[in-house]
N, C-alpha and C. Protein backbone atom coordinates (compact mmCIF):
# COMPACT_ATOMS: atom_id res chain seq x y z
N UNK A 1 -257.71 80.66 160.02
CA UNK A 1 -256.97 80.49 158.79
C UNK A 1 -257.74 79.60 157.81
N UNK A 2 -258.22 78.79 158.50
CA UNK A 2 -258.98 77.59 157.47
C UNK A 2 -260.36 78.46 156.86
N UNK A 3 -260.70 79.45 157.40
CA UNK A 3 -262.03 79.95 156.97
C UNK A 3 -261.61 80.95 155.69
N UNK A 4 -260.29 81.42 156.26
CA UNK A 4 -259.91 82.34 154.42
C UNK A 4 -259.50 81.28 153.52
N UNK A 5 -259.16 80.41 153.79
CA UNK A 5 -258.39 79.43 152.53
C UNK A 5 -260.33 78.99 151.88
N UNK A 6 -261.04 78.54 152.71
CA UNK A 6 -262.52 78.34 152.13
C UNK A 6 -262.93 79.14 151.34
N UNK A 7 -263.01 80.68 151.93
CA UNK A 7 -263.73 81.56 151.22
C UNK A 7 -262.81 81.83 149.94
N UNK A 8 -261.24 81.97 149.76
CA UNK A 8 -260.13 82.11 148.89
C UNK A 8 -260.80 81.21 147.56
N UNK A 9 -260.98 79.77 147.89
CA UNK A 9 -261.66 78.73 146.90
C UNK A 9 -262.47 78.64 146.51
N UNK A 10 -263.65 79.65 147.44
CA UNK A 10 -264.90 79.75 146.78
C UNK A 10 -264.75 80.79 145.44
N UNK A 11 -264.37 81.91 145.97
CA UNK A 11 -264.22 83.05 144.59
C UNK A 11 -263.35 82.30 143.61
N UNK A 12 -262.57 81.94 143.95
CA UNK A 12 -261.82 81.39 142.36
C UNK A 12 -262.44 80.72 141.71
N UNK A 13 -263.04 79.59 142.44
CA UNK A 13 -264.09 78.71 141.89
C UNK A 13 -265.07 79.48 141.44
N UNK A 14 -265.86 80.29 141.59
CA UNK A 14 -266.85 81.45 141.24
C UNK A 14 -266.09 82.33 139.62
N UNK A 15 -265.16 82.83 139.90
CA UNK A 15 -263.99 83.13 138.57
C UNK A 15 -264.00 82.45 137.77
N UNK A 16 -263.45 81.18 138.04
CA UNK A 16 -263.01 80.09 137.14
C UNK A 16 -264.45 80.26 136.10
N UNK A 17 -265.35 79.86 136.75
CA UNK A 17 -266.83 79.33 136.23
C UNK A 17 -267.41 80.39 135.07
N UNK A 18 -267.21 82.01 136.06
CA UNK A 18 -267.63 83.31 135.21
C UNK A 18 -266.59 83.18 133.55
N UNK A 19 -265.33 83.08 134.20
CA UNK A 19 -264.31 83.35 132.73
C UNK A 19 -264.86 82.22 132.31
N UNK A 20 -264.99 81.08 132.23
CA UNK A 20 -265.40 79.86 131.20
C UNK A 20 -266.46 79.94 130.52
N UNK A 21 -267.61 80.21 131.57
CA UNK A 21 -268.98 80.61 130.98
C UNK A 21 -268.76 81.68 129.42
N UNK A 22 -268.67 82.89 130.23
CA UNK A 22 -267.99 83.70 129.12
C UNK A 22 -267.75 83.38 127.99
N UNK A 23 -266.01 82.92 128.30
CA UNK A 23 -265.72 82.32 127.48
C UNK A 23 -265.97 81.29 125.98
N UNK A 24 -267.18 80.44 126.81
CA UNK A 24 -267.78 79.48 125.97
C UNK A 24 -268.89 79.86 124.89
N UNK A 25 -269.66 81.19 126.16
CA UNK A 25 -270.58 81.65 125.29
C UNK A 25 -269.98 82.82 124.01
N UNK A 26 -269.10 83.39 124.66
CA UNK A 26 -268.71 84.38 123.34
C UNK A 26 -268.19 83.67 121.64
N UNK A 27 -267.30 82.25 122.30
CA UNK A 27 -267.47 81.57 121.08
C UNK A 27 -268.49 80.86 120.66
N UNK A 28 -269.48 80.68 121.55
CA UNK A 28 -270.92 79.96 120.34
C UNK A 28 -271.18 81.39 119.83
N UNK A 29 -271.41 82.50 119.78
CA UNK A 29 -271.69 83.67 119.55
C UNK A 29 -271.21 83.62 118.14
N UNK A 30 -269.51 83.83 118.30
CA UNK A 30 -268.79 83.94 117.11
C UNK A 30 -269.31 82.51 116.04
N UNK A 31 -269.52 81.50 116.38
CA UNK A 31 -269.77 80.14 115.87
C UNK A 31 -271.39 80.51 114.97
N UNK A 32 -271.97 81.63 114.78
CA UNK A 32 -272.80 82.10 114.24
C UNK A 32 -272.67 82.39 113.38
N UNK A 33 -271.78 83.39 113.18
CA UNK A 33 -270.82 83.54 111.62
C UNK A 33 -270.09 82.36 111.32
N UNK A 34 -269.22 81.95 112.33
CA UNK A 34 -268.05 81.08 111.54
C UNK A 34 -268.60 79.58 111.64
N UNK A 35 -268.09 78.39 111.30
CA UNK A 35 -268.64 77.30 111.34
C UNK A 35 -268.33 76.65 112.41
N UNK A 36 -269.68 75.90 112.67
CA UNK A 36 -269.64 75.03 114.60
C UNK A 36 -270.86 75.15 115.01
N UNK A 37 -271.01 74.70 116.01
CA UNK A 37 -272.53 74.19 116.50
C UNK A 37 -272.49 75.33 117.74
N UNK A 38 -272.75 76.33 116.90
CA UNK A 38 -273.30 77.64 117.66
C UNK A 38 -274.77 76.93 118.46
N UNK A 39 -275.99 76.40 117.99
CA UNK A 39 -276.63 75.87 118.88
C UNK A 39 -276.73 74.69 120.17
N UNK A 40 -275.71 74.70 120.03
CA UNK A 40 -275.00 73.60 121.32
C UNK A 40 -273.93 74.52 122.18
N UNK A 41 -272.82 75.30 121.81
CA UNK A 41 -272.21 76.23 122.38
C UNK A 41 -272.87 76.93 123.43
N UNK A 42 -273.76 77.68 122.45
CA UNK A 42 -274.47 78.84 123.41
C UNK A 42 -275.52 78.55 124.62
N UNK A 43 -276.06 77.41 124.51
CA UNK A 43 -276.60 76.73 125.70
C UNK A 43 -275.83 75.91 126.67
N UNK A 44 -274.36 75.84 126.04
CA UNK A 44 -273.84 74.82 127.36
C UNK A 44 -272.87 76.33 127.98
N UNK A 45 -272.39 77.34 127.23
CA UNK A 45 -272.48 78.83 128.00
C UNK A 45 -272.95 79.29 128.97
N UNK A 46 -274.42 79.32 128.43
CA UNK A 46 -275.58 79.83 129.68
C UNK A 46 -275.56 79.07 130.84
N UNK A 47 -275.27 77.31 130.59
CA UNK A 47 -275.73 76.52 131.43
C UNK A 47 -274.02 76.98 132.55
N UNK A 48 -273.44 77.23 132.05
CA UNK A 48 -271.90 77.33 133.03
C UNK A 48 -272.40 78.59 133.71
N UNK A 49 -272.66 79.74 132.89
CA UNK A 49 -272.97 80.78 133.62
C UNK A 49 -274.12 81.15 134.84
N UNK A 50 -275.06 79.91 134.38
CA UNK A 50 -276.40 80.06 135.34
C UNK A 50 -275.95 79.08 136.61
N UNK A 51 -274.77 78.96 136.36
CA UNK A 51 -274.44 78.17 138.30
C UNK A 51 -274.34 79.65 138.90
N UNK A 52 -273.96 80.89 138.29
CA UNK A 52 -273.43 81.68 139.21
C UNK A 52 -274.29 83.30 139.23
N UNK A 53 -275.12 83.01 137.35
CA UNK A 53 -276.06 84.73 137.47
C UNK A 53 -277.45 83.97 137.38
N UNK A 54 -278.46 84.56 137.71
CA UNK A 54 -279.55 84.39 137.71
C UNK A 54 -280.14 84.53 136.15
N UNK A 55 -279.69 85.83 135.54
CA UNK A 55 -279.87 85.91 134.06
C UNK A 55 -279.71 85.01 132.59
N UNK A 56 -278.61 84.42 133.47
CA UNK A 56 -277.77 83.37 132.18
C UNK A 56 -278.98 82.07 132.42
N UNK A 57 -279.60 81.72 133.74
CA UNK A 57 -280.39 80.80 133.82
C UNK A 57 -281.40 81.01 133.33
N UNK A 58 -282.40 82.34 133.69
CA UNK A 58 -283.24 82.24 132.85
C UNK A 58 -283.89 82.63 131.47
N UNK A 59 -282.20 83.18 130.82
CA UNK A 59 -281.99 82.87 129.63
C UNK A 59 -282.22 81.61 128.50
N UNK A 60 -281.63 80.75 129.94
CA UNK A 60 -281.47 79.75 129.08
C UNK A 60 -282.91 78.38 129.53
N UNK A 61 -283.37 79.41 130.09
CA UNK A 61 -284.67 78.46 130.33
C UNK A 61 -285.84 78.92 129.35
N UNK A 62 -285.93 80.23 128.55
CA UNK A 62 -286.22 81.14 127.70
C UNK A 62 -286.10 80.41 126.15
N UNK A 63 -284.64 79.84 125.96
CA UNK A 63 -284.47 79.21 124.75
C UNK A 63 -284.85 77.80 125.21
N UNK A 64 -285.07 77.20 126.11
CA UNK A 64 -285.46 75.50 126.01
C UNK A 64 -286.83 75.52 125.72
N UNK A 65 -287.98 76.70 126.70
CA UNK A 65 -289.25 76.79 125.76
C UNK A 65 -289.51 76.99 123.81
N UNK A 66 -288.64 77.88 123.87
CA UNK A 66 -288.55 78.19 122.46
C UNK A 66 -287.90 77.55 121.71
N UNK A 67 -287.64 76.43 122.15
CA UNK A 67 -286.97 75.40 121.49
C UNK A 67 -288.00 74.10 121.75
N UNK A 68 -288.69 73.97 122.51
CA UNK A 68 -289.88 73.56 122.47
C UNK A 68 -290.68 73.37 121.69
N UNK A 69 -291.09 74.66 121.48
CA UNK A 69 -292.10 75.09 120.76
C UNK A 69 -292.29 75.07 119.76
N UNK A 70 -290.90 74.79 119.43
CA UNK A 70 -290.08 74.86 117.77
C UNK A 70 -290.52 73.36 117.45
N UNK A 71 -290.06 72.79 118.18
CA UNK A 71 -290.09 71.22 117.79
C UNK A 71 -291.72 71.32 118.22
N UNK A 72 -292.31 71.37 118.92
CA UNK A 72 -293.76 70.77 119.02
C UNK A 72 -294.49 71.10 117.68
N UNK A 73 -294.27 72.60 117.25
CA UNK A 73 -294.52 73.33 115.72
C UNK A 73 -294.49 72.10 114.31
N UNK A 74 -292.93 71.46 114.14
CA UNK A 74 -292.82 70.74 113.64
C UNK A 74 -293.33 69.77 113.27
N UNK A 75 -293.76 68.91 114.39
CA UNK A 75 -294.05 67.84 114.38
C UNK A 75 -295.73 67.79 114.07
N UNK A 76 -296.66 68.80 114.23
CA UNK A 76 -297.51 68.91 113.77
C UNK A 76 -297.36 68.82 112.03
């Protein structure tokens, strides 16, 4: 019994994380058009989503170079 109540908590917990991720990222998305810190949204998105897809991580390891690069650009 104790081993379904574990595995029961793991998927929800796994759910919980997917719908939030989601969630968070579809509104930095929208926060593109409308006003808000679409560049803070959409990386703390990815960062919820990359506990659980591989894609959302190295998505978002994709924009920290290129966000890098951006600033190293600059500062020259």
């Amino acid at each position: 019994m104790n081993g379904v109540f574990v595995a029961t908590f793991k998927q929800a917990k796994r759910l919980i994380a997917i719908v939030v991720g989601f969630t968070v990222l579809l509104v930095g998305v929208a926060m593109i058009a409308l006003p808000g810190p679409a560049f803070i949204v959409i990386p703390l998105g990815l960062a919820i989503l990359g506990t659980e897809f591989v894609w959302a991580r190295n998505l978002l390891k994709k924009m920290k170079e290129k966000i890098r690069e951006a600033t190293n650009s600059v500062k020259l």
